[in-house]
N, C-alpha and C. Protein backbone atom coordinates (compact mmCIF):
# COMPACT_ATOMS: atom_id res chain seq x y z
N UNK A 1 5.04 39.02 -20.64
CA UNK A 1 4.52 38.96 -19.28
C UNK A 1 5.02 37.68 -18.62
N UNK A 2 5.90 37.85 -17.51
CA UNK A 2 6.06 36.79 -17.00
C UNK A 2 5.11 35.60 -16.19
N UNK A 3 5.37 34.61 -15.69
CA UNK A 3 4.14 33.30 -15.56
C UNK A 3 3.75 33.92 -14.11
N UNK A 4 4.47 34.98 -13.48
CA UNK A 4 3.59 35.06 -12.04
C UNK A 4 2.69 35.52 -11.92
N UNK A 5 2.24 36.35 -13.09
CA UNK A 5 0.71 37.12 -13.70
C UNK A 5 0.03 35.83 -14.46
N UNK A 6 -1.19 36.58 -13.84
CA UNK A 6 -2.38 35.50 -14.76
C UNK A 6 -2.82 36.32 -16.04
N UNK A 7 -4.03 36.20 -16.37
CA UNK A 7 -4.51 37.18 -17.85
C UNK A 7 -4.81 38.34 -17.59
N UNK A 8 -5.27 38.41 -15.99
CA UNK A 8 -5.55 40.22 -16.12
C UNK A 8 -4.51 40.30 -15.83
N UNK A 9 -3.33 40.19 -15.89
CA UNK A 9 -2.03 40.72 -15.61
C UNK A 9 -2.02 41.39 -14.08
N UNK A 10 -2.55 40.20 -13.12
CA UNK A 10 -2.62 40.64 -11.41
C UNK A 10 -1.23 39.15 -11.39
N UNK A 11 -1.10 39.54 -10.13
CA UNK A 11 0.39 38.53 -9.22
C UNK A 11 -0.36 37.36 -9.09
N UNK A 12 0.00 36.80 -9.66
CA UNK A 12 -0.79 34.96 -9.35
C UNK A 12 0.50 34.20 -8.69
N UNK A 13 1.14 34.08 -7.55
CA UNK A 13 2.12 33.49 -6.88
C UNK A 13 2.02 32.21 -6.84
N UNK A 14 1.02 31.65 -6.31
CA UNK A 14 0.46 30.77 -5.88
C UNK A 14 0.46 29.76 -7.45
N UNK A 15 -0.22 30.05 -8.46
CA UNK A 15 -0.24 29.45 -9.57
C UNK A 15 1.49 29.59 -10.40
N UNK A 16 2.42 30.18 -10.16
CA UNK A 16 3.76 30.70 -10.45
C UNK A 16 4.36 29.31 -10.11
N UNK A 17 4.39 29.29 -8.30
CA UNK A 17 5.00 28.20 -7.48
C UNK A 17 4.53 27.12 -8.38
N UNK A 18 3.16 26.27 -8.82
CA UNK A 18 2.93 25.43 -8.60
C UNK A 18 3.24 25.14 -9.93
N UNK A 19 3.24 25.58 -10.88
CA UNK A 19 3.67 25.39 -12.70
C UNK A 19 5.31 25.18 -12.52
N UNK A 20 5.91 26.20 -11.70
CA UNK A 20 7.40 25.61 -11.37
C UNK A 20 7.67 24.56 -10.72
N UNK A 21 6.80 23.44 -9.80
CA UNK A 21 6.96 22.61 -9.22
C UNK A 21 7.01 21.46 -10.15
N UNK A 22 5.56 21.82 -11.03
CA UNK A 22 5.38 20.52 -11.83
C UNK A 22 6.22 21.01 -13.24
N UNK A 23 7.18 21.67 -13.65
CA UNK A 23 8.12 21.21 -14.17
C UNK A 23 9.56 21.13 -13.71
N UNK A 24 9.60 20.97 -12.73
CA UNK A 24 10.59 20.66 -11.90
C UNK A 24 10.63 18.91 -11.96
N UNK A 25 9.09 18.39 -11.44
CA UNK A 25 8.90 17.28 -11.65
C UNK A 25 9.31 17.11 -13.25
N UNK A 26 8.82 17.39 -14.23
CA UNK A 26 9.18 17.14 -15.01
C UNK A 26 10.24 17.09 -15.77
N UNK A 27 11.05 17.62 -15.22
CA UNK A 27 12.35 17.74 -16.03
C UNK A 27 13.60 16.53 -15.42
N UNK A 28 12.53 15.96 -13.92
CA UNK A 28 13.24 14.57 -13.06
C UNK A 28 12.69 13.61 -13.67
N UNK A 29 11.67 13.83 -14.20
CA UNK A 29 11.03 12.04 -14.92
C UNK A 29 11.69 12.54 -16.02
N UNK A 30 11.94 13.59 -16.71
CA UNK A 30 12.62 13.07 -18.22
C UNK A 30 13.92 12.72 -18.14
N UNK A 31 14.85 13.26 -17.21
CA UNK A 31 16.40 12.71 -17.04
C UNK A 31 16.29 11.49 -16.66
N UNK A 32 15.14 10.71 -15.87
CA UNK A 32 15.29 9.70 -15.21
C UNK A 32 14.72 8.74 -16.09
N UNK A 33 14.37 8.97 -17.39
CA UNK A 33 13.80 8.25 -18.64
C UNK A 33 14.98 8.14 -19.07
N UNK A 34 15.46 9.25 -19.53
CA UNK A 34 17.09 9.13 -20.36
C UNK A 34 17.81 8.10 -20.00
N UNK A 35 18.22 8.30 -18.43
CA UNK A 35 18.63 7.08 -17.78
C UNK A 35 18.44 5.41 -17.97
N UNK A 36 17.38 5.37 -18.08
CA UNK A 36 17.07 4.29 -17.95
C UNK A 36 16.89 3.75 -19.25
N UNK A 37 16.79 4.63 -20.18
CA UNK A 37 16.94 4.04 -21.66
C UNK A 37 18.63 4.22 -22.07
N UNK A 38 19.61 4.72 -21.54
CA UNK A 38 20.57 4.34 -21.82
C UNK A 38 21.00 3.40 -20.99
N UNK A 39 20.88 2.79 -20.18
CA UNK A 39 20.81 1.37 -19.20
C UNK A 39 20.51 0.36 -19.86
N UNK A 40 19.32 0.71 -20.39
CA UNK A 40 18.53 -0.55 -21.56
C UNK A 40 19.57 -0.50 -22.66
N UNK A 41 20.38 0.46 -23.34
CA UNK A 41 21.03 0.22 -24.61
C UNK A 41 22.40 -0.25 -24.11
N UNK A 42 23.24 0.14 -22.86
CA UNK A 42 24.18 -0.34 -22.41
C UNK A 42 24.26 -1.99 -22.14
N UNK A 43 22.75 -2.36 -21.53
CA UNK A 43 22.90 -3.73 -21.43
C UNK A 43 22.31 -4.70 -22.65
N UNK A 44 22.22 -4.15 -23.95
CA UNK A 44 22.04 -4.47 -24.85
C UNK A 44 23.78 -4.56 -25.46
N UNK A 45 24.06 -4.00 -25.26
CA UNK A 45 25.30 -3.84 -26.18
C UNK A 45 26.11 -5.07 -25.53
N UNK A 46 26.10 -4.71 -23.79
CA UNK A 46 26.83 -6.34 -23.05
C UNK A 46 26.71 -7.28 -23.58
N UNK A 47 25.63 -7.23 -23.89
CA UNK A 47 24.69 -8.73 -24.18
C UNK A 47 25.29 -9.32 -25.69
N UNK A 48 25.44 -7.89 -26.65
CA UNK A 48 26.08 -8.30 -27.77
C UNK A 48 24.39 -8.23 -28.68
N UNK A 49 23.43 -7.60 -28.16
CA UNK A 49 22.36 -7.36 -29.19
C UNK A 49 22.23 -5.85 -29.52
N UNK A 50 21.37 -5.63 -30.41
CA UNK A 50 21.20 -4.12 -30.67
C UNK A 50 19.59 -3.65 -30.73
N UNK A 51 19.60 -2.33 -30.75
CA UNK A 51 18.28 -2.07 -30.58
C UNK A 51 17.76 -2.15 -31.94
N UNK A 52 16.36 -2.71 -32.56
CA UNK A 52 16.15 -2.34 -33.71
C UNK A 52 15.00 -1.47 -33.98
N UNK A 53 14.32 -0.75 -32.94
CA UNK A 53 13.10 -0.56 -32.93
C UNK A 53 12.71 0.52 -31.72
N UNK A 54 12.38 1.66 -31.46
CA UNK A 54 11.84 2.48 -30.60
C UNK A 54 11.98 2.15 -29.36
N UNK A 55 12.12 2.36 -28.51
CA UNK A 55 11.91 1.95 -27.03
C UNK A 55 11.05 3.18 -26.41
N UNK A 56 10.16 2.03 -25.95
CA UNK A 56 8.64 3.12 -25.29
C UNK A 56 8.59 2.80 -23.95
N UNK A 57 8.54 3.49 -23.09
CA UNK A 57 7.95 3.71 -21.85
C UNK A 57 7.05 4.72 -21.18
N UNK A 58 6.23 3.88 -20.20
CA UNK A 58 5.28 4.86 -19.59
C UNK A 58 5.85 4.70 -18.05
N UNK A 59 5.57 6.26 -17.76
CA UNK A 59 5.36 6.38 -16.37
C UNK A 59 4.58 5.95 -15.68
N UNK A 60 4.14 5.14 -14.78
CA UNK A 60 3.05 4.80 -13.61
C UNK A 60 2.35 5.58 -13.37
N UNK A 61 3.15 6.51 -12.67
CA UNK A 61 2.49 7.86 -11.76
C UNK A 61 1.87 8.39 -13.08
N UNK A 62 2.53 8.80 -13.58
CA UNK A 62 1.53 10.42 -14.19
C UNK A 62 1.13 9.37 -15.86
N UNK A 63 1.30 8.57 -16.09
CA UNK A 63 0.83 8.03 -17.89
C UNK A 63 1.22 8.23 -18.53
N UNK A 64 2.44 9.32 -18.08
CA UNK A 64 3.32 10.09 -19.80
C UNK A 64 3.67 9.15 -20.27
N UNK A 65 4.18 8.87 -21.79
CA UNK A 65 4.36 7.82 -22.52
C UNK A 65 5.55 8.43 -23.44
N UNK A 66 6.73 8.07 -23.11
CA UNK A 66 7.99 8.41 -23.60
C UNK A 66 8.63 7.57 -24.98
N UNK A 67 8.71 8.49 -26.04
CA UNK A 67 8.88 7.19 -27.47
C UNK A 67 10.19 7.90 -27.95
């Protein structure tokens, strides 16, 4: 059953749109994590240091916590 049905299997549009929005969002904060942790390892490497250890970040907006 596709996501535009709810459980009684009626047209839920409205709930369709908005699950596609917020992973839409989501799939821009995770490229834009990627980013920025290969930024962090690029200017590690300039620098002539290396990573030895996880690099964690949280989002502001939403709290996700990226490890």
């Amino acid at each position: 059953m596709s996501n535009k049905y709810n459980g009684s299997g009626c047209r839920d549009l409205t709930a369709h749109e908005a699950i596609e929005h917020t992973s839409k969002e989501e799939a821009a904060t995770d490229d834009r994590v990627k980013l920025t942790v290969d930024i962090i390892k690029a200017v590690l490497k300039l620098a002539g240091l290396k990573q030895v250890n996880r690099i964690i970040v949280q989002d502001k907006k939403s709290g996700r916590i990226f490890k």
